[in-house]
C-alpha atoms as a PDB file:
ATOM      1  CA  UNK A   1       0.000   0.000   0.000  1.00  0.00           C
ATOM      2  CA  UNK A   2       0.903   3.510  -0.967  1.00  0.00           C
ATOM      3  CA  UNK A   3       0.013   5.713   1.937  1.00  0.00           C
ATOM      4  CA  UNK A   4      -1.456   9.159   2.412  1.00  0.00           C
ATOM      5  CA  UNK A   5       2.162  10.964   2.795  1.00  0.00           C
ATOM      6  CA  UNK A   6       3.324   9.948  -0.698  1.00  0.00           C
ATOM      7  CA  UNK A   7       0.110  10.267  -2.204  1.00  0.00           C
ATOM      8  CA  UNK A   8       0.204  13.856  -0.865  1.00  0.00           C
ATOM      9  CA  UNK A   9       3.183  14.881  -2.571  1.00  0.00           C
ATOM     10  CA  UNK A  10       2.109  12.998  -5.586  1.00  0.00           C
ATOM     11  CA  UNK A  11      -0.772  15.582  -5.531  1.00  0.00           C
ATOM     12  CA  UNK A  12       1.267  18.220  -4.641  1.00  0.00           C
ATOM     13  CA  UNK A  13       3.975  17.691  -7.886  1.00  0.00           C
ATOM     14  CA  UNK A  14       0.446  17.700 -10.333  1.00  0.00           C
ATOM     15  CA  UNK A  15      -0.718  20.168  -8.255  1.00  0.00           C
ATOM     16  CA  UNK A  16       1.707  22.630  -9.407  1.00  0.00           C
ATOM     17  CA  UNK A  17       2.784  21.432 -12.883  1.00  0.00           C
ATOM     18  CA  UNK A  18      -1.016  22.321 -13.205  1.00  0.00           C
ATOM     19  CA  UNK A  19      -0.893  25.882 -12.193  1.00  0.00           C
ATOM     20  CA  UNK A  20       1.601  26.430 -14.917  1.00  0.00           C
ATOM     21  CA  UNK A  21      -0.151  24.760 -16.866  1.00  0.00           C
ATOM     22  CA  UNK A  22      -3.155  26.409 -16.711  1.00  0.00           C
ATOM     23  CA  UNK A  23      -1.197  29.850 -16.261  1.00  0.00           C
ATOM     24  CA  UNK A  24      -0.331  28.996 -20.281  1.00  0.00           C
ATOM     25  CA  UNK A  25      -3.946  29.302 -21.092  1.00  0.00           C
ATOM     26  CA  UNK A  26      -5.169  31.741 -18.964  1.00  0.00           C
ATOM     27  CA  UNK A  27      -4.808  34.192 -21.918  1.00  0.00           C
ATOM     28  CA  UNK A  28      -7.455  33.377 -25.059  1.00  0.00           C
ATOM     29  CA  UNK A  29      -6.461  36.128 -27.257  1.00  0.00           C
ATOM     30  CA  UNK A  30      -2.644  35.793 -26.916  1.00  0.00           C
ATOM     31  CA  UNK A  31      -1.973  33.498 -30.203  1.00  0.00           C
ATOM     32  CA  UNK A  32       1.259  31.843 -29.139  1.00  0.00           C
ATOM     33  CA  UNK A  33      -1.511  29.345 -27.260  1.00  0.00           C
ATOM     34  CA  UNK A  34      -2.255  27.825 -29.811  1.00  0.00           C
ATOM     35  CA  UNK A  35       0.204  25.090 -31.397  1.00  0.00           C
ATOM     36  CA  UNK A  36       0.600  24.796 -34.941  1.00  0.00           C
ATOM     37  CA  UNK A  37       0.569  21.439 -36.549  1.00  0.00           C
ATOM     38  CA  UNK A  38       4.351  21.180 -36.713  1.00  0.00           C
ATOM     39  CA  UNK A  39       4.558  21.991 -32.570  1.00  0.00           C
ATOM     40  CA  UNK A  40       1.667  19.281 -32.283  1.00  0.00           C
ATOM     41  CA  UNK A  41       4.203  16.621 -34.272  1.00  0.00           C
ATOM     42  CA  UNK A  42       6.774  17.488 -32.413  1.00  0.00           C
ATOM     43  CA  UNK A  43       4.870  17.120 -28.832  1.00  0.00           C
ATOM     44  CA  UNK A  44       3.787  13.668 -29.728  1.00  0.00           C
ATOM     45  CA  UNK A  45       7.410  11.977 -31.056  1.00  0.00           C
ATOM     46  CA  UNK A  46       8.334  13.042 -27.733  1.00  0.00           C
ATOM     47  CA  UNK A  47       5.849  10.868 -25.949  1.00  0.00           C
ATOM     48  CA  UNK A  48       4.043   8.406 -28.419  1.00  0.00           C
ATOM     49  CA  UNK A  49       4.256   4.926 -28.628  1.00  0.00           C
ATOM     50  CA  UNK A  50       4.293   2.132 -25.587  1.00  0.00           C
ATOM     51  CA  UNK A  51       4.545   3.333 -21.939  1.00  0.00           C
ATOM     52  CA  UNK A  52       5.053   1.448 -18.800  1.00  0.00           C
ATOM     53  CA  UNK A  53       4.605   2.125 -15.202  1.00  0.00           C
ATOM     54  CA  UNK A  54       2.187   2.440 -12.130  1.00  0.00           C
ATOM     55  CA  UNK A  55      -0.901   3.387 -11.476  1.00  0.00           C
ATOM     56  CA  UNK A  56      -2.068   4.937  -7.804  1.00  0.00           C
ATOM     57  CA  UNK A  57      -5.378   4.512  -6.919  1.00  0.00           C
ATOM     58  CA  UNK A  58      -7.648   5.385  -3.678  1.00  0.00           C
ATOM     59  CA  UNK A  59      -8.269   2.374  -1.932  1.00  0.00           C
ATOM     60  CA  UNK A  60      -8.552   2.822   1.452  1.00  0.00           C
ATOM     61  CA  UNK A  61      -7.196  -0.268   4.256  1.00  0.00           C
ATOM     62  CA  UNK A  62      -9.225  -0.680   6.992  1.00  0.00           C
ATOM     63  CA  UNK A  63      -6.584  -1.764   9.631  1.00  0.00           C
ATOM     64  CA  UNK A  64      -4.593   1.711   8.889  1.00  0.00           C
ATOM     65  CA  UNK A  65      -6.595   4.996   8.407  1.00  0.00           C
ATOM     66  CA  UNK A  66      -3.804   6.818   6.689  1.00  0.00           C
ATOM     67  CA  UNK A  67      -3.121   4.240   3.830  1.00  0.00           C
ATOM     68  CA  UNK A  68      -5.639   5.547   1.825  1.00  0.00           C
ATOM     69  CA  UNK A  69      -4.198   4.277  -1.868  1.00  0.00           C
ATOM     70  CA  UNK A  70      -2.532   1.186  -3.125  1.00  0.00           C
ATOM     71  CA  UNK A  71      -0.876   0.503  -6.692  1.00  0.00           C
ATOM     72  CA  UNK A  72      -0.646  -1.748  -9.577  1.00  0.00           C
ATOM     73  CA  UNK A  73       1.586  -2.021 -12.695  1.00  0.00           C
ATOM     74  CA  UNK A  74      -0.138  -0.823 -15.987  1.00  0.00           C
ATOM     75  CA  UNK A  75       0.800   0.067 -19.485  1.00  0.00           C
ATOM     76  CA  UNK A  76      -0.745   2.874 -22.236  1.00  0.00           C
ATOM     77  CA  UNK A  77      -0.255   3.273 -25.569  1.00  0.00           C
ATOM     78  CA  UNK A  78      -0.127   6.964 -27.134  1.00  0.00           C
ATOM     79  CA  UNK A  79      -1.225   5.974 -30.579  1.00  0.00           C
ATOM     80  CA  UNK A  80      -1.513   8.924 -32.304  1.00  0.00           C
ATOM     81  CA  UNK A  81      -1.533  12.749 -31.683  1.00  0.00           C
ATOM     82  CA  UNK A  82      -5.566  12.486 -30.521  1.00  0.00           C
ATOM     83  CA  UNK A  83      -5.590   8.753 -28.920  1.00  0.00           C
ATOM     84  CA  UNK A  84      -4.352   6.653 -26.575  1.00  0.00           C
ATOM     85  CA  UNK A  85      -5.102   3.213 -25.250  1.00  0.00           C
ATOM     86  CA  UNK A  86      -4.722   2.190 -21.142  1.00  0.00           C
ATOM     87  CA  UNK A  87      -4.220  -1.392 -21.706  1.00  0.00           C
ATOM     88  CA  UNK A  88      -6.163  -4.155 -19.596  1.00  0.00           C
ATOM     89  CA  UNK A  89      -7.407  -1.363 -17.564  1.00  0.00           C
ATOM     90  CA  UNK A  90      -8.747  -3.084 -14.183  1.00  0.00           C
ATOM     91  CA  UNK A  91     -12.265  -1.980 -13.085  1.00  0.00           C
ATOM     92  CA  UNK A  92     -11.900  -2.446  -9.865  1.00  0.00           C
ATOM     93  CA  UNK A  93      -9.953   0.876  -9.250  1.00  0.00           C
ATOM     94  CA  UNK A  94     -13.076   2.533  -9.954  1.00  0.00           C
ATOM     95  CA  UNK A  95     -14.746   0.484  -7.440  1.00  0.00           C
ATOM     96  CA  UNK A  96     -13.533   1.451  -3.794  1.00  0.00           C
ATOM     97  CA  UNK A  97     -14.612   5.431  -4.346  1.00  0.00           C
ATOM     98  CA  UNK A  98     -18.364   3.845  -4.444  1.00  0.00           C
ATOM     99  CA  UNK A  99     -20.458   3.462  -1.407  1.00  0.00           C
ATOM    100  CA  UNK A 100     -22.730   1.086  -2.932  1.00  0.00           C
ATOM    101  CA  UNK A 101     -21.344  -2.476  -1.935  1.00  0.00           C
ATOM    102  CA  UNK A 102     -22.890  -4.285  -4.400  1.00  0.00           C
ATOM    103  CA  UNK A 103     -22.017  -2.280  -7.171  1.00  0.00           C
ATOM    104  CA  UNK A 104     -18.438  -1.986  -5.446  1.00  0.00           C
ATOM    105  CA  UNK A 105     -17.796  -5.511  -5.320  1.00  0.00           C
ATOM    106  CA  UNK A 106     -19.567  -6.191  -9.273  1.00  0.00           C
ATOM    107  CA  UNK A 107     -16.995  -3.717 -10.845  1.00  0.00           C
ATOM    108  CA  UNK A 108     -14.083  -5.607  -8.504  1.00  0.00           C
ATOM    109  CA  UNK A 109     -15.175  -8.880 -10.212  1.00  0.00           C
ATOM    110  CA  UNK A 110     -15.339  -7.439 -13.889  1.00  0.00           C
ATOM    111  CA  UNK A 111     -12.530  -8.242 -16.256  1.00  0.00           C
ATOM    112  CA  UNK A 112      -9.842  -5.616 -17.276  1.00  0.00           C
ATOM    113  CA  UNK A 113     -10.870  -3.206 -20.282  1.00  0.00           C
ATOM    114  CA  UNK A 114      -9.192  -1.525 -22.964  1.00  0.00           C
ATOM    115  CA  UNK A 115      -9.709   2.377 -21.994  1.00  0.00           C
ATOM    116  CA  UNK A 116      -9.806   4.643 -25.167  1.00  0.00           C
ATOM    117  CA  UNK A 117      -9.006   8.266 -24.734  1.00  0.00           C
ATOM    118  CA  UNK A 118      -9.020  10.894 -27.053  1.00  0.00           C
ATOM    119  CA  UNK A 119      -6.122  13.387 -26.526  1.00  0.00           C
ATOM    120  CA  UNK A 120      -4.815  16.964 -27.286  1.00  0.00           C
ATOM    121  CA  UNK A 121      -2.033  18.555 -27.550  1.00  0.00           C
ATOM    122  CA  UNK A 122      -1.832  22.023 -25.751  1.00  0.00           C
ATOM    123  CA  UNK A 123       1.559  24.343 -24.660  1.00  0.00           C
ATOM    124  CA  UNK A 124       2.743  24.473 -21.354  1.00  0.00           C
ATOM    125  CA  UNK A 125       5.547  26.309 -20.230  1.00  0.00           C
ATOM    126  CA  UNK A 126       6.666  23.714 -17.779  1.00  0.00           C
ATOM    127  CA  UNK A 127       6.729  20.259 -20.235  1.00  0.00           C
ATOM    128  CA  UNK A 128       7.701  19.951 -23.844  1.00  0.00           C
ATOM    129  CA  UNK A 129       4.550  17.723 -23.988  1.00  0.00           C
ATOM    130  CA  UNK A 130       1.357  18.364 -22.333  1.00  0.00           C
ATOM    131  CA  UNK A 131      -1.854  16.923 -23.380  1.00  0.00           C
ATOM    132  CA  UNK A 132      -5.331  16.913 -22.074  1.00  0.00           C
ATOM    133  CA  UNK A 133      -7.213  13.337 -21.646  1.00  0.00           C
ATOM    134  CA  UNK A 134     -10.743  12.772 -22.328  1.00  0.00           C
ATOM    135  CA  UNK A 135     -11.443   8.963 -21.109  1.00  0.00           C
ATOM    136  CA  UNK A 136     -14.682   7.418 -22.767  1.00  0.00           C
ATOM    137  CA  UNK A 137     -16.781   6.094 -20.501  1.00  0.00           C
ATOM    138  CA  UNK A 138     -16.575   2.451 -19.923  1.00  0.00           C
ATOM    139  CA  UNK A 139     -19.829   0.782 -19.209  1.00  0.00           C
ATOM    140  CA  UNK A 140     -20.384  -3.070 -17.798  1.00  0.00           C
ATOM    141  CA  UNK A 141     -23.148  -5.315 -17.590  1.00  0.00           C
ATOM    142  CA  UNK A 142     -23.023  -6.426 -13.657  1.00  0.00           C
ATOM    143  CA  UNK A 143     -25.444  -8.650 -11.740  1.00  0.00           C
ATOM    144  CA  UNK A 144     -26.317  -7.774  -8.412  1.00  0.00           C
ATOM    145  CA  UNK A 145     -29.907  -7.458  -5.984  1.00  0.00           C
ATOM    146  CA  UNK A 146     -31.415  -9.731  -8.882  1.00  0.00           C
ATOM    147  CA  UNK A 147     -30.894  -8.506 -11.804  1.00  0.00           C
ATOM    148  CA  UNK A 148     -28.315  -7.303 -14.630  1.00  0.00           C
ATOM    149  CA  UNK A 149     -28.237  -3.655 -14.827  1.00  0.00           C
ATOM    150  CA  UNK A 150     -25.885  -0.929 -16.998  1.00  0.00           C
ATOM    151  CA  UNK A 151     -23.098   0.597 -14.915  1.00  0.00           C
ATOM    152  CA  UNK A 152     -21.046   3.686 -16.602  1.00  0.00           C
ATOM    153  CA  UNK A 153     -18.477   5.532 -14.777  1.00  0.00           C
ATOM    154  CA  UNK A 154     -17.844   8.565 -16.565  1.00  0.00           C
ATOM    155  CA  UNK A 155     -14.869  10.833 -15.978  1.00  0.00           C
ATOM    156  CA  UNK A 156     -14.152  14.204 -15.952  1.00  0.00           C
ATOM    157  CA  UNK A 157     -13.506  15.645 -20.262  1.00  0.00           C
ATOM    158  CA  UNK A 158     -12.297  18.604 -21.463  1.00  0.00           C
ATOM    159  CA  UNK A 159     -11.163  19.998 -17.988  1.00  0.00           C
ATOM    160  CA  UNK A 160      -7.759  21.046 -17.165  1.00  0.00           C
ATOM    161  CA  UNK A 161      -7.118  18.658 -14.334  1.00  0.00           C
ATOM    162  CA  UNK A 162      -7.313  15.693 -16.684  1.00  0.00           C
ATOM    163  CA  UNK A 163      -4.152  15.451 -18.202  1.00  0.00           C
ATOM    164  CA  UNK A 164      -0.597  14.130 -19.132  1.00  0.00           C
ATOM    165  CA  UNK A 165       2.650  15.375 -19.463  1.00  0.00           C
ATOM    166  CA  UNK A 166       6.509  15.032 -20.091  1.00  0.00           C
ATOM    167  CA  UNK A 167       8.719  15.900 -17.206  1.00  0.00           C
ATOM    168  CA  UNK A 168      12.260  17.000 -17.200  1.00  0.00           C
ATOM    169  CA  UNK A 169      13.069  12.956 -16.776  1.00  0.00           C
ATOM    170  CA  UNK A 170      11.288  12.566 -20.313  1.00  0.00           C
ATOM    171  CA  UNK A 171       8.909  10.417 -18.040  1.00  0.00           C
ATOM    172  CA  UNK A 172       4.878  10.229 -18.778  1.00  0.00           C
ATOM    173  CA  UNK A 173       2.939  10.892 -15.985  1.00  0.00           C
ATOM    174  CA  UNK A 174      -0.775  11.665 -16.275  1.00  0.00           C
ATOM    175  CA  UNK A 175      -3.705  11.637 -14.186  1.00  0.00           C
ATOM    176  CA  UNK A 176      -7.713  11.808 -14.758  1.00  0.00           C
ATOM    177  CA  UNK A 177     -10.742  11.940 -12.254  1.00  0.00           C
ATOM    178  CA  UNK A 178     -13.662   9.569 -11.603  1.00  0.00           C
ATOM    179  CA  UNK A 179     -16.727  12.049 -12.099  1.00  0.00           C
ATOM    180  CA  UNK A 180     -19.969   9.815 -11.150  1.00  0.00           C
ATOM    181  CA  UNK A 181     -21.621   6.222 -11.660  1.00  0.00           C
ATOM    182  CA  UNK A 182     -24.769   6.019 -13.762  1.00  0.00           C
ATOM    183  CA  UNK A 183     -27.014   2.920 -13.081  1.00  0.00           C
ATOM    184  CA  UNK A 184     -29.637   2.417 -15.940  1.00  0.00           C
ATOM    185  CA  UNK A 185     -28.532   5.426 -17.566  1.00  0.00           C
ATOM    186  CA  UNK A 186     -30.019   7.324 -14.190  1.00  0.00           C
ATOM    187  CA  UNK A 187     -27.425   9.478 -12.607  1.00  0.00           C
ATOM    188  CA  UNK A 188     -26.848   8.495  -8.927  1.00  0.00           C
ATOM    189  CA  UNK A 189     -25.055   9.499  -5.861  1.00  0.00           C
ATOM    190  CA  UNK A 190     -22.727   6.834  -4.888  1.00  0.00           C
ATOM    191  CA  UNK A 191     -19.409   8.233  -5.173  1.00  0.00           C
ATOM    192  CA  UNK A 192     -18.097   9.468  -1.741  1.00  0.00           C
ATOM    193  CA  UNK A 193     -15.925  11.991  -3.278  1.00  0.00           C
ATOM    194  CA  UNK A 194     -13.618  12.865  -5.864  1.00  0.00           C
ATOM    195  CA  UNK A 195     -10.110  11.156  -6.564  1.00  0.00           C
ATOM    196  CA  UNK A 196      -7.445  11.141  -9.308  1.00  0.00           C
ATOM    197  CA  UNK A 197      -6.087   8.082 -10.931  1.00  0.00           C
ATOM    198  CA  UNK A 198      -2.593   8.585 -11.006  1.00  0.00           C
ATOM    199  CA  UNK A 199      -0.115   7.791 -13.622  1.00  0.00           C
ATOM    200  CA  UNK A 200       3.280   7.323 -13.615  1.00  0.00           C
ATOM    201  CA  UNK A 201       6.259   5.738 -16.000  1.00  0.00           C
END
């Protein structure tokens, strides 16, 4: 288990590459936002292709209060300059931020998933390449309290927090946020609150 100390200064590192980050767009009339199609190329040789690494995730142990995270080894693929691929994604890192249990314990039981994101490419003043990541939203089939029923868990798109980047290390990391759990395509309330998925190389 990861524990709260190192998951604070996790937060604290994307904390602040953020705040640049977001500095760099503050601006919507200054032009030099905006990359041109050659900056764009060059942002994405710098990070495409196979990545490897691990992924923190809030999963809190009940015999230690402040060992609220754990970890597990994944692997993404930036394919092109607008997608990328988490390979065998594991469901049940969604599942421990829901207070339902039997929707908790279906989504620890489902099979990893290919998760498809669409990317872009946007200038930061603190990584040769930054992108935003817009997750689709997975959806399973689980059975639980008698029935089968649809289960999405949507993340957060197009917002600034979502993101990935190249550090001075030329290592990935990225992170993106768990928004909310739909059941039968009805919005619900059974996420106790909001927490990043953390990636890094």
């Amino acid at each position: 288990m990861k524990h709260l100390r190192f998951l604070s200064m996790v937060l604290g590192c994307f904390a602040a590459m953020c705040v640049s980050f977001t500095s760099c767009l503050s601006d919507e009339d200054n032009s030099n936002d905006s990359m041109t199609k050659e900056e764009v190329a060059a942002a994405f040789n710098k990070v495409k292709g196979e990545h490897k690494g691990k992924l923190i995730y809030y999963s809190p142990n009940k015999m230690d209060a402040k060992d609220l995270t754990d970890t597990i080894e994944i692997s993404w693929n930036i394919k092109t300059d607008s997608t990328m691929i988490v390979n065998n994604f594991p469901p049940a890192v969604l599942a421990y931020n829901i207070s339902d249990d039997a929707i908790k314990n279906a989504l620890i039981a489902e099979k990893p998933i290919e998760l498809k994101c669409k990317i872009g490419f946007m200038k930061a003043n603190n990584s040769s390449a930054t992108f935003l990541i817009n997750p689709q939203t997975p959806a399973f089939d689980v059975a639980y309290s008698g029935g089968t029923h649809k289960v999405q868990t949507p993340f957060y798109v197009n917002n600034l927090s979502s993101y990935g980047m190249l550090d001075s290390k030329n290592k990935v990391g990225m992170q993106i946020w768990q928004a909310q759990i739909y059941v039968d395509g009805k919005e619900t309330l059974l996420t106790n609150r909001a927490y990043p998925l953390i990636f890094l190389e």
